[in-house]
Protein backbone atom coordinates (compact mmCIF):
# COMPACT_ATOMS: atom_id res chain seq x y z
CA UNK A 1 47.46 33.70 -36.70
CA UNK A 2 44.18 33.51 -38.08
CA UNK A 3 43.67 29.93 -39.88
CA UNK A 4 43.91 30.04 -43.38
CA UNK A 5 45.27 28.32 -46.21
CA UNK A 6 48.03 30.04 -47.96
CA UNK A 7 49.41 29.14 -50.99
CA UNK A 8 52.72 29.80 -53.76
CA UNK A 9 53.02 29.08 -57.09
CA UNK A 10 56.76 28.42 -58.23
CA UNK A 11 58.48 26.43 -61.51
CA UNK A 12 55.30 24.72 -62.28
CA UNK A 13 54.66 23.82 -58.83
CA UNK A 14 50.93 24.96 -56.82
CA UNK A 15 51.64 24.51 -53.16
CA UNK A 16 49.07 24.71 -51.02
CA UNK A 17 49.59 25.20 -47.00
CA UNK A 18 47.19 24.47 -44.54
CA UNK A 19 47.51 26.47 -41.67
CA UNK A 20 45.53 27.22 -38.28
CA UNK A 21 49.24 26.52 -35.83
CA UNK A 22 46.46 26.92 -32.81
CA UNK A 23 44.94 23.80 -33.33
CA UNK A 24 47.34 21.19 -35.23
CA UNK A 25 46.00 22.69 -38.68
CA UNK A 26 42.62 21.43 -37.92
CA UNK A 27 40.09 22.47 -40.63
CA UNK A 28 37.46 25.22 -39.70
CA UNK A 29 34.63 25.39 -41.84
CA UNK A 30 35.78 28.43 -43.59
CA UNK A 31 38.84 26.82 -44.62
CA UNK A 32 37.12 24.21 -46.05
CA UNK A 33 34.60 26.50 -47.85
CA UNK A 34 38.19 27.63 -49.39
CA UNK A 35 39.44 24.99 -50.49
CA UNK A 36 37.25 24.20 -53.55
CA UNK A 37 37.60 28.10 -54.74
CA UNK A 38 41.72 27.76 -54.94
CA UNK A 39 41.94 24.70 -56.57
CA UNK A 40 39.91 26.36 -58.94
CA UNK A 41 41.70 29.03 -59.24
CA UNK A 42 44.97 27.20 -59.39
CA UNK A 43 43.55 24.55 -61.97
CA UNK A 44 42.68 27.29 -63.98
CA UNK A 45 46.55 28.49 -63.59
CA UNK A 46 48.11 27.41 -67.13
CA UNK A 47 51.68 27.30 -65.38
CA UNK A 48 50.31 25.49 -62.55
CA UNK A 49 51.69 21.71 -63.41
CA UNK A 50 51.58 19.48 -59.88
CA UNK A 51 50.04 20.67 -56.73
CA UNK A 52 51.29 19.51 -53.36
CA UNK A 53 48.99 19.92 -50.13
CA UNK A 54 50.53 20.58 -47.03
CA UNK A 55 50.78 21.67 -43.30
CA UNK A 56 52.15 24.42 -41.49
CA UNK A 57 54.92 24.06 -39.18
CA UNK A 58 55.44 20.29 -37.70
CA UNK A 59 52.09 19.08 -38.56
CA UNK A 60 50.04 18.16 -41.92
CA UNK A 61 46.24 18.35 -40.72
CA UNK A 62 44.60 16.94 -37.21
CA UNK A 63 41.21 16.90 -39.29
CA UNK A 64 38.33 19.05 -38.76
CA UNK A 65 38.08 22.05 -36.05
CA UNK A 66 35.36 20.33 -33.45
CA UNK A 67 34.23 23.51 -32.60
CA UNK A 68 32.77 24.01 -35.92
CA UNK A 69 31.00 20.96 -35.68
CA UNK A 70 28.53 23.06 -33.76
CA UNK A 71 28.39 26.12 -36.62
CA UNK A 72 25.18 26.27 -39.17
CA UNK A 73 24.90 23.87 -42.27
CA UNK A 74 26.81 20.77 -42.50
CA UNK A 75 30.70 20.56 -42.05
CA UNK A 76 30.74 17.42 -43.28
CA UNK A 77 29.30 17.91 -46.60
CA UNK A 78 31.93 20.59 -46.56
CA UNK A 79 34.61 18.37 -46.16
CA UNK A 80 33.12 16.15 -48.97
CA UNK A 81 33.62 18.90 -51.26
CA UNK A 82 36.82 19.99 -50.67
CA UNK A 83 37.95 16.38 -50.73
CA UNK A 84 36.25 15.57 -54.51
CA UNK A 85 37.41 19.13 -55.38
CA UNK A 86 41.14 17.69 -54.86
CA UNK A 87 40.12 14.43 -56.05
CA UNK A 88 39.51 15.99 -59.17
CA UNK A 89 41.77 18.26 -59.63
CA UNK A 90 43.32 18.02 -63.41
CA UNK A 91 47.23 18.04 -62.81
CA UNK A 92 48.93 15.56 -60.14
CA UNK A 93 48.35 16.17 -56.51
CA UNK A 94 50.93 14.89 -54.19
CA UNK A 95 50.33 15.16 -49.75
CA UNK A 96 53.68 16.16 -48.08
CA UNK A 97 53.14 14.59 -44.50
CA UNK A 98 54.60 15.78 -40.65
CA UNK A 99 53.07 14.89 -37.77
CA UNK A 100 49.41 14.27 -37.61
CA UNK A 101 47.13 13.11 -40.59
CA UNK A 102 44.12 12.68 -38.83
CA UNK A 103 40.30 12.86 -39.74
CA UNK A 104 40.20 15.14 -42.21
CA UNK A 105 43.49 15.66 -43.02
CA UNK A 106 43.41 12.15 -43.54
CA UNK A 107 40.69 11.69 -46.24
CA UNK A 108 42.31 15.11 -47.77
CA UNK A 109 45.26 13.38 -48.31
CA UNK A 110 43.63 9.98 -49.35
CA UNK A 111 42.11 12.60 -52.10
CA UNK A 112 45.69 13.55 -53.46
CA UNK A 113 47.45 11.06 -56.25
CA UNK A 114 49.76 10.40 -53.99
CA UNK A 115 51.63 10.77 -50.58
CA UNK A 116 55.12 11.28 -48.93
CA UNK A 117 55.38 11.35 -45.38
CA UNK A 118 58.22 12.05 -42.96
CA UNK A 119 58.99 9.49 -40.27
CA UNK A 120 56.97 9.92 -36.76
CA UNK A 121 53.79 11.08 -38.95
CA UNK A 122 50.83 9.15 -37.40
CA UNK A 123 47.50 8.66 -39.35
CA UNK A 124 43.95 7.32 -38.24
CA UNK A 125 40.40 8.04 -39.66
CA UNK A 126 38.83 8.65 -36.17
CA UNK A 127 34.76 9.58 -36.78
CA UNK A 128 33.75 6.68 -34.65
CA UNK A 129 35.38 8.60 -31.24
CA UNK A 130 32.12 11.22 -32.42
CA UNK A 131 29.60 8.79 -33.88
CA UNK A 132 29.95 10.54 -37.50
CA UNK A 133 29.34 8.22 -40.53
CA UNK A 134 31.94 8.44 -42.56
CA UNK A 135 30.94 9.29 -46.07
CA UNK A 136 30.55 6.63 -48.63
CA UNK A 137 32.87 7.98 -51.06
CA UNK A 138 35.64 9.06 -48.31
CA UNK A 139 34.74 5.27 -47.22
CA UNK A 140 35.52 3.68 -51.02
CA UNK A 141 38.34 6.01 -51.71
CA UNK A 142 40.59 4.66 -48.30
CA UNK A 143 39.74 1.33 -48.82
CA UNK A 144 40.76 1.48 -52.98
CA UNK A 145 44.35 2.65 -50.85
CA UNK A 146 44.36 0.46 -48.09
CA UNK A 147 42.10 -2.66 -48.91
CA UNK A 148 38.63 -2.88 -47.33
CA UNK A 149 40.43 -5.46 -44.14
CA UNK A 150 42.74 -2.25 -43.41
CA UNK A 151 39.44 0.41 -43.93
CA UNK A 152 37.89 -1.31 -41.61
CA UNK A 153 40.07 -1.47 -39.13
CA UNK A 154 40.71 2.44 -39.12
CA UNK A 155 37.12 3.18 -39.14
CA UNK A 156 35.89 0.72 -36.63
CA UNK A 157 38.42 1.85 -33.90
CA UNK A 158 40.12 4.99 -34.87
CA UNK A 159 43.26 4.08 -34.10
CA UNK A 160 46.58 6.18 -34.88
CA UNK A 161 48.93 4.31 -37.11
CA UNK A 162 52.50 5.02 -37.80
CA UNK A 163 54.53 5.43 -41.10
CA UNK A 164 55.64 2.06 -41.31
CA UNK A 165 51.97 0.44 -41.50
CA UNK A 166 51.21 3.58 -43.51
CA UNK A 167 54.10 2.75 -45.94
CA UNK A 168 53.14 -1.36 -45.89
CA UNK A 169 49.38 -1.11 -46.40
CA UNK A 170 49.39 1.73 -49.20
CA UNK A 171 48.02 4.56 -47.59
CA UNK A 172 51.71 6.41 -47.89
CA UNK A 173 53.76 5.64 -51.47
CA UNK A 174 57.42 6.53 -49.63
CA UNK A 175 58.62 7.57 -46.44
CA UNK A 176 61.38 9.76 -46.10
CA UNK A 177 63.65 10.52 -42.70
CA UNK A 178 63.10 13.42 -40.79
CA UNK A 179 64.57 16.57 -42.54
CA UNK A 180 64.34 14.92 -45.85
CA UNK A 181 60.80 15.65 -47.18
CA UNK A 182 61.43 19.38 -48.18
CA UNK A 183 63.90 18.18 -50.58
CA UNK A 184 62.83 14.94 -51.65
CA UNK A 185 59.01 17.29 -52.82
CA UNK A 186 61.77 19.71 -54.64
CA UNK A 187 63.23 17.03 -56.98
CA UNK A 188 59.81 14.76 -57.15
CA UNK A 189 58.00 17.54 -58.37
CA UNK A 190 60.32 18.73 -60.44
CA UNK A 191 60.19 15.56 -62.34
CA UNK A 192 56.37 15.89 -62.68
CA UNK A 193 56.56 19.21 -64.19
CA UNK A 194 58.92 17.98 -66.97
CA UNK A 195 56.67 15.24 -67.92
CA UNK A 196 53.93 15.27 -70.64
CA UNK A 197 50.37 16.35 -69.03
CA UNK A 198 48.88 14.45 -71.82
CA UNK A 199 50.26 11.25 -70.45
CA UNK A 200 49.48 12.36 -66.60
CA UNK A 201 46.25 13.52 -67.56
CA UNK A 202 44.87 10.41 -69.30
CA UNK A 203 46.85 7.70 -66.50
CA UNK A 204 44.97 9.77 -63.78
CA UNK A 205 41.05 9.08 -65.54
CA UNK A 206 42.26 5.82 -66.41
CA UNK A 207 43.30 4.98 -62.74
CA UNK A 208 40.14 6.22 -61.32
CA UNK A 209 37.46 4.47 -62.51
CA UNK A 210 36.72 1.36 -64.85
CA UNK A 211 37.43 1.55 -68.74
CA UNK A 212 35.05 3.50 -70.35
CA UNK A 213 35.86 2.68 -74.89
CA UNK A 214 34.88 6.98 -75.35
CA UNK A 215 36.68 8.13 -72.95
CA UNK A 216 39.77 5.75 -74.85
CA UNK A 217 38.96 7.04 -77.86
CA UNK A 218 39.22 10.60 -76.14
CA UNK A 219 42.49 9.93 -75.03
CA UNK A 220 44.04 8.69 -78.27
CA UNK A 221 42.51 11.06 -80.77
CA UNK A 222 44.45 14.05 -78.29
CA UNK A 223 47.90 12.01 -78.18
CA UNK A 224 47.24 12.44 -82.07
CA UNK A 225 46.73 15.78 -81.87
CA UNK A 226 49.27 16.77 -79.59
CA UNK A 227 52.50 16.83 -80.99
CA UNK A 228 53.77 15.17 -77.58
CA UNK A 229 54.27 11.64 -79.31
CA UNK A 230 56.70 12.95 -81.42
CA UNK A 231 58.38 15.52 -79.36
CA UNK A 232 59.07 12.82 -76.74
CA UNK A 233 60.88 10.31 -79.47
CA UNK A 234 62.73 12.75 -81.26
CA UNK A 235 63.98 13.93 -77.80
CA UNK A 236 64.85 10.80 -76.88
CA UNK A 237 66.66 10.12 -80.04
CA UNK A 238 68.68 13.39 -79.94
CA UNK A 239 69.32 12.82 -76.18
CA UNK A 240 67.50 16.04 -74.92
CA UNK A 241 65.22 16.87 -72.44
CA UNK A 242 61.74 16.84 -74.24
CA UNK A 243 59.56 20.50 -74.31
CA UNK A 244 56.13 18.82 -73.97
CA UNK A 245 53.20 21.24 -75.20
CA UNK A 246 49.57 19.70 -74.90
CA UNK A 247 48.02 21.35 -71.19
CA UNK A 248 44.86 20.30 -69.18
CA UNK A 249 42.15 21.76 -71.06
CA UNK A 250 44.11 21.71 -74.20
């Protein structure tokens, strides 16, 4: 099978499949060329409402194809793209984690809001077994997750690390037994897309980056104009399910 990344869209829910079986789900440099383009295209998607990144098969992502290490132009600015293309991505992102999380895979899934992994997965951030500098941002973004002690310690000697560390230092937010994952994603998600994106929306910017007064402002001139406020109390009050209607780009 050629590698690829496929992708459905289902009940509000983008997922996104990496897959290249040959080689763990390593990342060739067309597939991360890709990735960028489709979250566009899915951001863009007004019934997209979470996105979950995944792997094919028994594995989430070994990290970048070292053969095309060796292609024209630069695979790691590549990868720096696809990873703040995720980053930025307007609706939540959650990683759904077998097997290997490696290199790449790793800082892609260090790029999603956050990530569920199935026991045995094994993660490391390995560019010192090539002498790559990892990028500054990659760097800043896994230690915000991990602390800079635990950064430091993947990066300096690239070692694989199991779901329990995973689960204690931050990197993973739950860890699920094996044959679980599928279905815990299924109700998890499903949650997400019931919830207001005007609430998800503004608790993602606020999370990322220090308090900025206009971007506040921002944020509670569109909970005025959104109708959500109100929905969710008299919802709650009448003891129904709320129909939130303010959407990214709204």
């Amino acid at each position: 099978m050629e590698p690829q990344l496929q992708h459905t869209v289902a009940d509000g829910v983008a997922t996104v499949v990496i897959s290249h079986p040959a080689k763990r789900n390593a990342m060739t440099a067309g597939m991360w060329r890709r990735l960028p383009e489709l979250l566009g295209e899915l951001a863009a998607d007004a019934s997209v409402r979470v996105l979950v990144l995944t792997g094919a098969g028994a594995t989430f992502c070994a990290g970048a194809d070292i053969s095309s290490l060796r292609e024209p132009g630069d695979p790691q600015s590549l990868a720096v793209r696809a990873e703040e293309a995720l980053a930025a991505f307007p609706k939540p992102t959650l990683a759904a984690i077998r097997g290997h999380c490696v290199g790449g895979g790793c800082q892609l899934a260090a790029a999603c809001d956050l990530r569920f992994a199935e026991e045995g997965a094994s993660f490391g951030v390995t560019p010192a077994k090539l002498g790559i500098v990892y990028p500054a941002g990659s760097t800043r973004r896994l230690a915000s997750l991990v602390g800079p002690a635990t950064a430091k310690y993947l990066l300096f000697s690239a070692a694989l690390i199991g779901t329990e560390r995973a689960l204690r230092t931050g990197l993973v937010d739950e860890v699920l037994p094996v044959g679980e994952l599928d279905k815990r994603m299924a109700e998890f998600t499903r949650v997400l897309a019931s919830r207001s994106q005007l609430t998800q929306a503004a608790a993602k910017e606020f999370a990322g980056g220090p308090a900025d007064p206009a971007r506040s402002a921002y944020w509670a001139e569109q909970a005025r104009g959104s109708g959500d406020t109100a929905e969710g109390v008299a919802a709650f009050l009448e003891r129904r399910e709320p129909r939130f209607t303010w959407t990214t780009g709204a």
